[in-house]
Protein backbone atom coordinates (compact mmCIF):
# COMPACT_ATOMS: atom_id res chain seq x y z
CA UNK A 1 0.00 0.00 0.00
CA UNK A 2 1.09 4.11 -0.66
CA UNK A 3 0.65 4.74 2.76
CA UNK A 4 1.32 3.89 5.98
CA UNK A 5 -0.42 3.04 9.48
CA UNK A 6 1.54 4.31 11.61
CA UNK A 7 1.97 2.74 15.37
CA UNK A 8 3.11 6.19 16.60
CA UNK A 9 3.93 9.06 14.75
CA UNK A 10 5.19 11.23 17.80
CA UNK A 11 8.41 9.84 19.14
CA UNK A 12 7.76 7.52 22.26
CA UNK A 13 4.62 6.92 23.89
CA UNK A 14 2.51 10.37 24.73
CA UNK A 15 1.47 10.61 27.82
CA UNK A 16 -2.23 12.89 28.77
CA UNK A 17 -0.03 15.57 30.25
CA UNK A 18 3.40 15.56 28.37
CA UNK A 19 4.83 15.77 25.45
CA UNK A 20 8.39 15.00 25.73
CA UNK A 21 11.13 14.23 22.89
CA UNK A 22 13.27 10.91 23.26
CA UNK A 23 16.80 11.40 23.53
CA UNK A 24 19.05 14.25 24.80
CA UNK A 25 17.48 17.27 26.84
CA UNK A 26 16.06 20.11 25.50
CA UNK A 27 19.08 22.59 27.13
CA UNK A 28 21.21 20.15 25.39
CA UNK A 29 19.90 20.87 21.59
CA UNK A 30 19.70 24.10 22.79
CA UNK A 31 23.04 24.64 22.71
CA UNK A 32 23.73 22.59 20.30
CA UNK A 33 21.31 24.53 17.77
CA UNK A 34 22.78 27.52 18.95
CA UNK A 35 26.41 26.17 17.93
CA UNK A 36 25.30 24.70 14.66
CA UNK A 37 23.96 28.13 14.10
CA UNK A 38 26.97 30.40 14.73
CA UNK A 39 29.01 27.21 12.82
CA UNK A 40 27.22 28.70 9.85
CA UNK A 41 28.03 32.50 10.77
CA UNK A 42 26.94 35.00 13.54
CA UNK A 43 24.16 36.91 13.36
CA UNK A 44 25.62 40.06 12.24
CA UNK A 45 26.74 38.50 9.24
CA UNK A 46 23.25 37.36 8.41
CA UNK A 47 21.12 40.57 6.33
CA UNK A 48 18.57 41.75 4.10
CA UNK A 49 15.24 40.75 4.48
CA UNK A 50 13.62 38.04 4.14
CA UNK A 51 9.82 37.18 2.36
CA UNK A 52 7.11 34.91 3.89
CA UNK A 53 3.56 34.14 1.83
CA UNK A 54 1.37 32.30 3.68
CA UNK A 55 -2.88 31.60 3.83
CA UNK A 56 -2.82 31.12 7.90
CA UNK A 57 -5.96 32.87 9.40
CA UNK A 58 -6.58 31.21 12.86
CA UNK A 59 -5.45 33.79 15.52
CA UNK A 60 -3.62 31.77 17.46
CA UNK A 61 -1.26 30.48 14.25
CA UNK A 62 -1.21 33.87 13.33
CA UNK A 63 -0.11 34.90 16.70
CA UNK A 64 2.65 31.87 16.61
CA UNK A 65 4.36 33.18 13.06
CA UNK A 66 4.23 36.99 14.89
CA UNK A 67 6.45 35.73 17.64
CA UNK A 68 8.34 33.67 16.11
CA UNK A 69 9.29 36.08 13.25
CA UNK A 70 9.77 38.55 16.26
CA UNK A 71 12.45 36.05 17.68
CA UNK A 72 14.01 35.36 14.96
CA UNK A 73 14.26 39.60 13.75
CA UNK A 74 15.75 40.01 17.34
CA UNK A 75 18.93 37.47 16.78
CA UNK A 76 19.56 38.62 13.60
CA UNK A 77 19.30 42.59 13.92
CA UNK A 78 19.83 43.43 10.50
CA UNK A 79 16.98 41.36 8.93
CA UNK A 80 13.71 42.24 8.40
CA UNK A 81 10.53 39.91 8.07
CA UNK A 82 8.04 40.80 5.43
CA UNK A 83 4.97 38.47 5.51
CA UNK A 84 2.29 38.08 2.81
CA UNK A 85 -1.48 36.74 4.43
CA UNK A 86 -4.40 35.12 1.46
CA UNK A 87 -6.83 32.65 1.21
CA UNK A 88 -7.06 29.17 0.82
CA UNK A 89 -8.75 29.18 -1.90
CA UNK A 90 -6.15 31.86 -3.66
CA UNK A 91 -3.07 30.67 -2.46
CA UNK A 92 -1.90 28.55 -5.47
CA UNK A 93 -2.86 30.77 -8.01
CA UNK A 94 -1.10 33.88 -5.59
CA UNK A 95 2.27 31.76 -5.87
CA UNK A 96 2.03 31.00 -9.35
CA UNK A 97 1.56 34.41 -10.22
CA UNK A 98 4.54 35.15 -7.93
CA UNK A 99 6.82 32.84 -9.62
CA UNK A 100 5.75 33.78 -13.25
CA UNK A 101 6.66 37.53 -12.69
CA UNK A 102 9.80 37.62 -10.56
CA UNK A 103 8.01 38.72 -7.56
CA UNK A 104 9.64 35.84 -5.75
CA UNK A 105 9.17 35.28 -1.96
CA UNK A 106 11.96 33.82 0.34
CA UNK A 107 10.02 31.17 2.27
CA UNK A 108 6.01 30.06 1.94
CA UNK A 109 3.73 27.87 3.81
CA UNK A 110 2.59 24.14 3.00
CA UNK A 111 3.04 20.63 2.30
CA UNK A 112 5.24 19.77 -0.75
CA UNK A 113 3.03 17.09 -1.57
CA UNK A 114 0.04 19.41 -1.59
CA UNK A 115 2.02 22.15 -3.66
CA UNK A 116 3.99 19.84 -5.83
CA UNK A 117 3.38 21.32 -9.23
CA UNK A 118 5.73 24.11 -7.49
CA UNK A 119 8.58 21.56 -6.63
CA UNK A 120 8.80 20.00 -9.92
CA UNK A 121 9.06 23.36 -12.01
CA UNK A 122 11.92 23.63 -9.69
CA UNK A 123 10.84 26.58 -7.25
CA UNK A 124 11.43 24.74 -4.27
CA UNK A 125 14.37 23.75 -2.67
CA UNK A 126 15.44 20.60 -1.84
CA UNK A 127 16.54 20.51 1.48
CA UNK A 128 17.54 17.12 2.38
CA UNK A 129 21.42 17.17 2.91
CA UNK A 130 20.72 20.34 5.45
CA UNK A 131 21.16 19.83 9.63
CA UNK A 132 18.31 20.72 10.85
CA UNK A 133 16.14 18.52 9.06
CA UNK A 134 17.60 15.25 11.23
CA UNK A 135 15.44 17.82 14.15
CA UNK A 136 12.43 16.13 12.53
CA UNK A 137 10.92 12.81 13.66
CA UNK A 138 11.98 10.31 10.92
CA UNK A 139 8.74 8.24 11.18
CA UNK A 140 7.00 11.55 9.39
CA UNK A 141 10.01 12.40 6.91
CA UNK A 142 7.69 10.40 4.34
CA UNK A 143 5.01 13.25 4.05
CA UNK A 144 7.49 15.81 3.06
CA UNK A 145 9.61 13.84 0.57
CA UNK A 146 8.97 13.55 -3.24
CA UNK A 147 11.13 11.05 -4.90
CA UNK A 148 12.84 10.32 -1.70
CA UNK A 149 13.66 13.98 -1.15
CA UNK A 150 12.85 16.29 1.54
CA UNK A 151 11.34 19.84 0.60
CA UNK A 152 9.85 20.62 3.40
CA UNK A 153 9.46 21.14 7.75
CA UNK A 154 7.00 20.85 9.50
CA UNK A 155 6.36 22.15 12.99
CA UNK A 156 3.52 19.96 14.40
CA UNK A 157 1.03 17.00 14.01
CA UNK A 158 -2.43 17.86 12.49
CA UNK A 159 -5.21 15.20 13.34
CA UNK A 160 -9.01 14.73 12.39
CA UNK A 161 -10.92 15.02 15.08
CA UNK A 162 -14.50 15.89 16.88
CA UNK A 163 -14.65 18.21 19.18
CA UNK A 164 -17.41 17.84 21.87
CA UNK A 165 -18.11 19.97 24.95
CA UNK A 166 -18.40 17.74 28.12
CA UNK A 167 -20.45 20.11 30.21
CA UNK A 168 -22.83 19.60 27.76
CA UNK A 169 -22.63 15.68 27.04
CA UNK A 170 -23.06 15.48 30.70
CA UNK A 171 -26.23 17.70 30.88
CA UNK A 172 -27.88 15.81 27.93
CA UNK A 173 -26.77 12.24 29.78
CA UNK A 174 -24.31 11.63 26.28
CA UNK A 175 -21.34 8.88 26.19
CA UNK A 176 -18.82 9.94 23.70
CA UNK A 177 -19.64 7.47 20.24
CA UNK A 178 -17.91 4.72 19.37
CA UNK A 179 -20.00 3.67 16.20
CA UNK A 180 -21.30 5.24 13.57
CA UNK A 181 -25.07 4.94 14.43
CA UNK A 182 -23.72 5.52 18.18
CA UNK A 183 -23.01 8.97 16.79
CA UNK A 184 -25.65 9.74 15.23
CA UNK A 185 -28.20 8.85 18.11
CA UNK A 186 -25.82 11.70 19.94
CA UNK A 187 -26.75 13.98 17.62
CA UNK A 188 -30.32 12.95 17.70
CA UNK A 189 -30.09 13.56 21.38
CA UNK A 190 -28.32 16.78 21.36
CA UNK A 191 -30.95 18.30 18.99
CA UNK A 192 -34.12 17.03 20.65
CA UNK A 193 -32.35 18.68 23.72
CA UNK A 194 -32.26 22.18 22.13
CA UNK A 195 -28.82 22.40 20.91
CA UNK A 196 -26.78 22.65 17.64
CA UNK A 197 -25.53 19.17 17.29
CA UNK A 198 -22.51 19.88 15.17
CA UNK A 199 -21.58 23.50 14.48
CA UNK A 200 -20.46 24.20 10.80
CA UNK A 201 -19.88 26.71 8.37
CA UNK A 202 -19.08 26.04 4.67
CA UNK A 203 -18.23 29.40 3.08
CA UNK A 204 -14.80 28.83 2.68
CA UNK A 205 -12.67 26.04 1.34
CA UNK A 206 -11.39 25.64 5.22
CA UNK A 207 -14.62 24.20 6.48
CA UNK A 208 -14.64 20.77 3.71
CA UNK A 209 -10.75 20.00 5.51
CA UNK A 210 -12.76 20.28 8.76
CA UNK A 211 -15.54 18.43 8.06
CA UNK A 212 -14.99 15.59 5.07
CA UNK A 213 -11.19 15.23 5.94
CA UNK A 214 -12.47 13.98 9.67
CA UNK A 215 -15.31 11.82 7.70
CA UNK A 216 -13.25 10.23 5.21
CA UNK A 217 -9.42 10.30 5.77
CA UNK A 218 -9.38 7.72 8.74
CA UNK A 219 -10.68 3.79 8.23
CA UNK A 220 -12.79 4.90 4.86
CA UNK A 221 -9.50 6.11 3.21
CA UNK A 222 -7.12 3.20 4.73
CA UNK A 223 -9.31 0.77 2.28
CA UNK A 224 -8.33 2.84 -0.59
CA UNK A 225 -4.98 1.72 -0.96
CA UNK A 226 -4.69 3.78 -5.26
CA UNK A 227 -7.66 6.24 -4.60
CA UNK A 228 -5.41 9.35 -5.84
CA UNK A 229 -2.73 7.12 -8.15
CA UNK A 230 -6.40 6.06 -9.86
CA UNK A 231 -8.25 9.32 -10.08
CA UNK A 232 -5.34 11.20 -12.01
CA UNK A 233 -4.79 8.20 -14.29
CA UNK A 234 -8.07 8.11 -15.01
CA UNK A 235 -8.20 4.07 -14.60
CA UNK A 236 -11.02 4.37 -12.30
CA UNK A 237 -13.89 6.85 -11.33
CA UNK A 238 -14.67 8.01 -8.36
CA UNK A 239 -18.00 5.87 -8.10
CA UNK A 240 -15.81 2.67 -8.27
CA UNK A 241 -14.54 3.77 -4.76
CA UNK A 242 -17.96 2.45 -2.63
CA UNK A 243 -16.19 4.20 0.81
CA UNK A 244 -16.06 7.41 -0.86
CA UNK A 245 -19.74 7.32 -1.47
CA UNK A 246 -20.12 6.19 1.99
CA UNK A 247 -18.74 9.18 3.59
CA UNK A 248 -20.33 11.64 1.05
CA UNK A 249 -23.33 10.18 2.29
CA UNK A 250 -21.93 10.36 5.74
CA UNK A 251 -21.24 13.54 5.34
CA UNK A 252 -24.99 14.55 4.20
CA UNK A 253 -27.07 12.97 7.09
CA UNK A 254 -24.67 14.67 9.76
CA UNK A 255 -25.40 18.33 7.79
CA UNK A 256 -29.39 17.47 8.75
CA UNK A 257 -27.80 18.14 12.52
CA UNK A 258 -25.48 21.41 11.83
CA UNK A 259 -26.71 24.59 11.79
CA UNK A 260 -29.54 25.70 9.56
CA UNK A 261 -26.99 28.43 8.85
CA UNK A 262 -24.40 26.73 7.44
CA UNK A 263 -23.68 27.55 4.45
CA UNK A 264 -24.04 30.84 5.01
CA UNK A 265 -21.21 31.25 7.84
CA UNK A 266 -17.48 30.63 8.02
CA UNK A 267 -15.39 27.95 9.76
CA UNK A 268 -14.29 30.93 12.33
CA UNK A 269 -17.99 31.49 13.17
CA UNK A 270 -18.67 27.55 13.78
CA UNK A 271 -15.81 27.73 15.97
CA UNK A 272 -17.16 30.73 17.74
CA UNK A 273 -20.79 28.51 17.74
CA UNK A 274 -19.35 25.95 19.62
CA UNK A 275 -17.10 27.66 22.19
CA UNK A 276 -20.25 29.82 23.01
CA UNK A 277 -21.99 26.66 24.05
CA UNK A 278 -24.13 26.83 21.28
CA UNK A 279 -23.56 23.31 19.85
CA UNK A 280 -22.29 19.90 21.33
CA UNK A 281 -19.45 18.89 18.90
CA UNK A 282 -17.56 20.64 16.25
CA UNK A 283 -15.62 18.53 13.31
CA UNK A 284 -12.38 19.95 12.81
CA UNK A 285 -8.85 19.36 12.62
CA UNK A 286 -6.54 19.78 15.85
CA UNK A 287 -5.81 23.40 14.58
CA UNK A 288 -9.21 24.32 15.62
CA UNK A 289 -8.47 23.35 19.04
CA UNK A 290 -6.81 26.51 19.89
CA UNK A 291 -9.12 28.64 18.00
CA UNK A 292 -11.79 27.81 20.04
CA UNK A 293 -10.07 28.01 23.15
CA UNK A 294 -9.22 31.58 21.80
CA UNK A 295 -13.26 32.40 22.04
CA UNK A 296 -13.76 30.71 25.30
CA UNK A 297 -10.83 29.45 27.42
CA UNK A 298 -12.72 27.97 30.03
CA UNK A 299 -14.76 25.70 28.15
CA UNK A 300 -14.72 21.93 29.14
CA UNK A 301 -13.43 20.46 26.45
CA UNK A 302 -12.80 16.94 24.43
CA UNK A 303 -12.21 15.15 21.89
CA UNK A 304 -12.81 11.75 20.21
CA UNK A 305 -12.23 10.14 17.01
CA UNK A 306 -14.89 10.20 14.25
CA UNK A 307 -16.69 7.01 14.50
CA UNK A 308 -17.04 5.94 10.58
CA UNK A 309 -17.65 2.55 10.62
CA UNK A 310 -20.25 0.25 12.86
CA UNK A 311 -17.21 -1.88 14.45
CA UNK A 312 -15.59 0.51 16.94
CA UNK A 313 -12.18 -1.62 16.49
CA UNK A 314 -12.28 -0.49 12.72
CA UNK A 315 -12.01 3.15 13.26
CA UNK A 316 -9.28 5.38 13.01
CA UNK A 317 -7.64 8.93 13.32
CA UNK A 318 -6.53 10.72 10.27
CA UNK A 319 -2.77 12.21 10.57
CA UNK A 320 -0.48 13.86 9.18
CA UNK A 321 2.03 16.83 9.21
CA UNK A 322 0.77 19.63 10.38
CA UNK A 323 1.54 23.58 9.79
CA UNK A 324 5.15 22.94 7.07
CA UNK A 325 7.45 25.47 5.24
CA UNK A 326 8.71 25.40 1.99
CA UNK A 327 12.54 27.42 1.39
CA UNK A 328 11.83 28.86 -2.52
CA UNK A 329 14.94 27.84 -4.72
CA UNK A 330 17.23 30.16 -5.68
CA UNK A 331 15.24 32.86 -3.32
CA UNK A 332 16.84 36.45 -3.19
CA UNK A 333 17.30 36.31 0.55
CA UNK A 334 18.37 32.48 0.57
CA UNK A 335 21.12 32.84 3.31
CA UNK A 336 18.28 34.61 5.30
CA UNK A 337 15.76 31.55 4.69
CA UNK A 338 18.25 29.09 5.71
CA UNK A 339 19.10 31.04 8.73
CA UNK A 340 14.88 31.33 9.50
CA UNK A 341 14.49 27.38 8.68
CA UNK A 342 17.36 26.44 11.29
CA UNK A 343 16.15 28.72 13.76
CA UNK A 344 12.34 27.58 13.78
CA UNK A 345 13.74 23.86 14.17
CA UNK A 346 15.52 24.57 17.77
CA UNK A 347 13.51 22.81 19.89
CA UNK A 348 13.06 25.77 22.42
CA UNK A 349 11.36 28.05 19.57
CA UNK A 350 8.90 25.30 18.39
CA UNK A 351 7.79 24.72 21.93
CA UNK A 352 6.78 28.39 21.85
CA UNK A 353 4.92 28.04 18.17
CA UNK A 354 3.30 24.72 19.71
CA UNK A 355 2.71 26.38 23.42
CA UNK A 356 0.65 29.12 20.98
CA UNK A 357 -1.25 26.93 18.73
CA UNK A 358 -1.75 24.83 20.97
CA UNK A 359 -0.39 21.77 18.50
CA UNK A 360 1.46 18.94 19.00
CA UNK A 361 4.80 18.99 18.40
CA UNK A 362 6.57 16.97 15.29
CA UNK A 363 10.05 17.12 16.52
CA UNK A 364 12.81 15.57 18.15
CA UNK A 365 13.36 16.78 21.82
CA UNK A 366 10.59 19.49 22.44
CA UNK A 367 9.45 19.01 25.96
CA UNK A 368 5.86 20.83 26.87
CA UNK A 369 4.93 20.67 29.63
CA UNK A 370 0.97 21.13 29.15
CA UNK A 371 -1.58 20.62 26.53
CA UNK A 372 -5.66 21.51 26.35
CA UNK A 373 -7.27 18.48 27.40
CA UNK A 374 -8.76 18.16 24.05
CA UNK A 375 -5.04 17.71 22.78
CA UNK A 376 -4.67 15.46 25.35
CA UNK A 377 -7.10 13.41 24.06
CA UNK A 378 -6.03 13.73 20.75
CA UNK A 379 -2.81 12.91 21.85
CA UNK A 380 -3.83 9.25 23.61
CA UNK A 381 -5.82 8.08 20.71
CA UNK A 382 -3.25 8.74 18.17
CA UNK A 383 -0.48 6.95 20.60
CA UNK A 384 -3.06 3.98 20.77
CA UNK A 385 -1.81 3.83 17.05
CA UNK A 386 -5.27 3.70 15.52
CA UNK A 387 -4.20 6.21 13.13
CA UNK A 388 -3.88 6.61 9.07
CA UNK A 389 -1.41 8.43 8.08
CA UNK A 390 -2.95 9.89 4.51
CA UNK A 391 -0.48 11.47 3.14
CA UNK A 392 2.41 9.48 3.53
CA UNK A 393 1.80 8.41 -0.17
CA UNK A 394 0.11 9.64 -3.32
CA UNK A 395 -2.29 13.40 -2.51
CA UNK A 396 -3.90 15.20 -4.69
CA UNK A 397 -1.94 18.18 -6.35
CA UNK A 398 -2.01 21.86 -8.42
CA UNK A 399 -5.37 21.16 -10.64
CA UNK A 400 -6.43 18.32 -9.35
CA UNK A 401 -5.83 19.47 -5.52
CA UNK A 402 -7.87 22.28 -6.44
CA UNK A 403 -10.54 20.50 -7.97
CA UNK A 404 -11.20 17.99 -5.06
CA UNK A 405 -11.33 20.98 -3.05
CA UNK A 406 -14.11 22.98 -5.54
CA UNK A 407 -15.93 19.84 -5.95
CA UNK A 408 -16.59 19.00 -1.77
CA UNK A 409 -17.01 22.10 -1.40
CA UNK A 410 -19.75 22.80 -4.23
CA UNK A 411 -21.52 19.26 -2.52
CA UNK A 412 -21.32 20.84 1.33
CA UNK A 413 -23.72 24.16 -0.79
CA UNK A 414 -25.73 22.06 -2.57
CA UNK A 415 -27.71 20.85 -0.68
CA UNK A 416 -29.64 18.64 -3.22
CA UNK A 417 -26.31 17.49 -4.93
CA UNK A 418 -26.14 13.35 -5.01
CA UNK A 419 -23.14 11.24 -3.91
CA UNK A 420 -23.23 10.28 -7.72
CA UNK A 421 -23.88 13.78 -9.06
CA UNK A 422 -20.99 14.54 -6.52
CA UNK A 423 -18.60 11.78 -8.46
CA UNK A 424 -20.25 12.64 -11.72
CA UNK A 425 -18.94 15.70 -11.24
CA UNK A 426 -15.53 14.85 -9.97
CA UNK A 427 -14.75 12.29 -12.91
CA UNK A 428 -15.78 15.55 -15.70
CA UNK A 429 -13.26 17.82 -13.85
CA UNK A 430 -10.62 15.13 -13.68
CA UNK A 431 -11.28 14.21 -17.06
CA UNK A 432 -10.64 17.77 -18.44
CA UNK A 433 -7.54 18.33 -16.66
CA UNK A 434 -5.96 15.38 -18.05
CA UNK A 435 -6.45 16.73 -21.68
């Protein structure tokens, strides 16, 4: 199979309050990340500026970049930081205009699997050979690498998960779902008693990574062992794949239990929703985590893994790399971006980004000492390794990337749209991008 199950994709077992590196102490890399730094030169003989594009929007990632861009300004006193904010939805077409006029940044945001129609026109480095990326954990090296090379870091884990608010399970006498139709009598329950069972908001491309990602990526993708290798080929259609149709379907009955406004609101107002106590659970990825407790810190909250399938033993977590930079080839400020990649892999600077997101860390020796408890739980299941790793193989990229995206995103707003119209409609788009 393309990808991998992985037993544990944080390094050692992770226990509900700690998340702690194996090997040598943090003081320890420190140091030594401060040496390997001044090995490549001191500060003062690091300057210019230096050019960051990026489509981050949550506060608290926001807030993360800030300080660490602020750190990093401080050691090196004659660069400055320059960062570029869009959209999801704009992002690819923002770099590709970027690239085709000259107006080439120094460093931008994502997964090189995601973006690879940028790494094999050659505007991103390859960064394998370079120190810091041994800082990684090997087990996730895998989701960064394209034809065994490594083009990008990431910071932190990203999982699929639900969110639920215990005060209110407790209130409505809920136990947290470990089935499929176990979850859907919760939301049953949670709407007869007066709330919002699942908050939601689908105008913008944010909310389908939220909501289908959670639905589909765990035990429904792990059966799909070609699903992407197939689609761009064009040796299958997308209504061969039965557990795709199954979690469009999913999908559907759980939006009969979201907000009547959904479609009308963003991601950023669901997440307000449920940290005002408005709803019971809120689909998301472990990014939203820290949004919400941005809107209401001292909500009681949880998390548990999406219940697809009707065998609780069958379920699992969808992983992968989390928030990841990619250092542009050939860059104007290139000493300053390999200065900026070394120093957001010492260990004491991404226990800072992850202490403000509120994410799991991804590297070797990072010791936190707390997490949200919704983390927490995010964190057991996912050492329990009942996870699926989906993009340790084969994703979707440039065109095709952008279709899947338009296409789950045009079913979540239309609200009479078929699983089959859905595939219909994924098989014409596919179709015309491989003329």
């Amino acid at each position: 199979m393309k990808r991998k199950l992985l037993s544990v994709i944080l390094c050692g077992t992770m226990a509900l309050t700690m998340l702690a590196g194996c090997g040598s102490s943090q003081e320890q890399e420190s140091e030594k990340s401060k040496n390997a730094a001044n090995d490549q030169s001191s500060s003062s003989d690091i300057s210019g500026e230096l050019n960051i594009v990026h489509f981050l929007s949550e506060p608290q990632k926001v807030a993360a970049l800030d300080e660490m861009v602020a750190g990093f300004e401080e050691e090196y006193p004659n660069v400055k930081v320059n960062q570029e904010s869009t959209t999801l939805e704009n992002y690819q077409d923002v770099l590709k205009l970027k690239f085709s006029t000259g107006d080439v940044p120094d460093v931008v945001f994502g997964a090189p699997k995601t973006y690879s129609t940028f790494v094999e026109s050659g505007n991103i480095e390859d960064i394998t050979d370079e120190s810091y990326v041994s800082r990684v954990q090997e087990n996730t090296l895998q989701n960064v690498k394209i034809d065994g090379k490594v083009y990008g870091i990431p910071l932190d884990v990203m999982a699929n998960a639900v969110l639920y608010n215990k005060d209110i399970f407790d209130k409505v006498g809920i136990e947290v779902p470990k089935t499929y139709s176990e979850f859907i009598d919760c939301c049953k329950k949670l709407k007869d008693a007066g709330y919002t069972a699942c908050a939601a908001g689908y105008q913008d491309g944010i909310s389908v990574g939220a909501n289908f990602y959670t639905i589909f990526y765990g035990a429904p993708y792990s059966k799909m062992s070609s699903f992407e290798d197939d689609m761009i080929s064009g040796s299958k259609k997308a209504g061969d794949f039965t557990e795709l149709t199954k979690s469009l379907e999913e999908w559907r009955e759980i939006m009969d239990y979201q907000n009547d406004d959904q479609r009308s609101i963003n991601t950023d107002r669901a997440e307000q929703m449920f940290a005002n106590g408005e709803a019971g659970m809120l689909i998301i990825g472990t990014w939203g985590i820290g949004a919400v407790a941005n809107y209401n810190s001292d909500g009681n909250y949880g998390a548990f893994m999406f219940p697809s399938e009707e065998k609780e033993e069958d379920n699992l977590i969808p992983i992968t790399v989390g928030d990841t930079w990619m250092m542009v080839k050939d860059a104007p400020n290139h000493a300053v971006a390999e200065a900026f990649f070394e120093y957001m892999t010492r260990p004491e600077v991404n226990a800072k980004w992850c202490a403000t997101t509120q994410e799991m860390t991804i590297l070797n020796d990072v010791e936190m000492s707390s997490l949200p408890q919704a983390m927490q739980d995010t964190a057991a299941i996912i050492s329990s390794g009942k996870v699926c790793n989906y993009a340790a193989g084969t994703v979707f990229s440039g065109q095709y990337f952008s279709t899947w995206g338009e296409t789950l995103l045009e079913y979540a707003v239309t609200p009479k749209m078929t699983s089959k119209e859905f595939c219909d409609t994924l098989d014409d788009k596919f179709a015309a991008a491989n003329k």
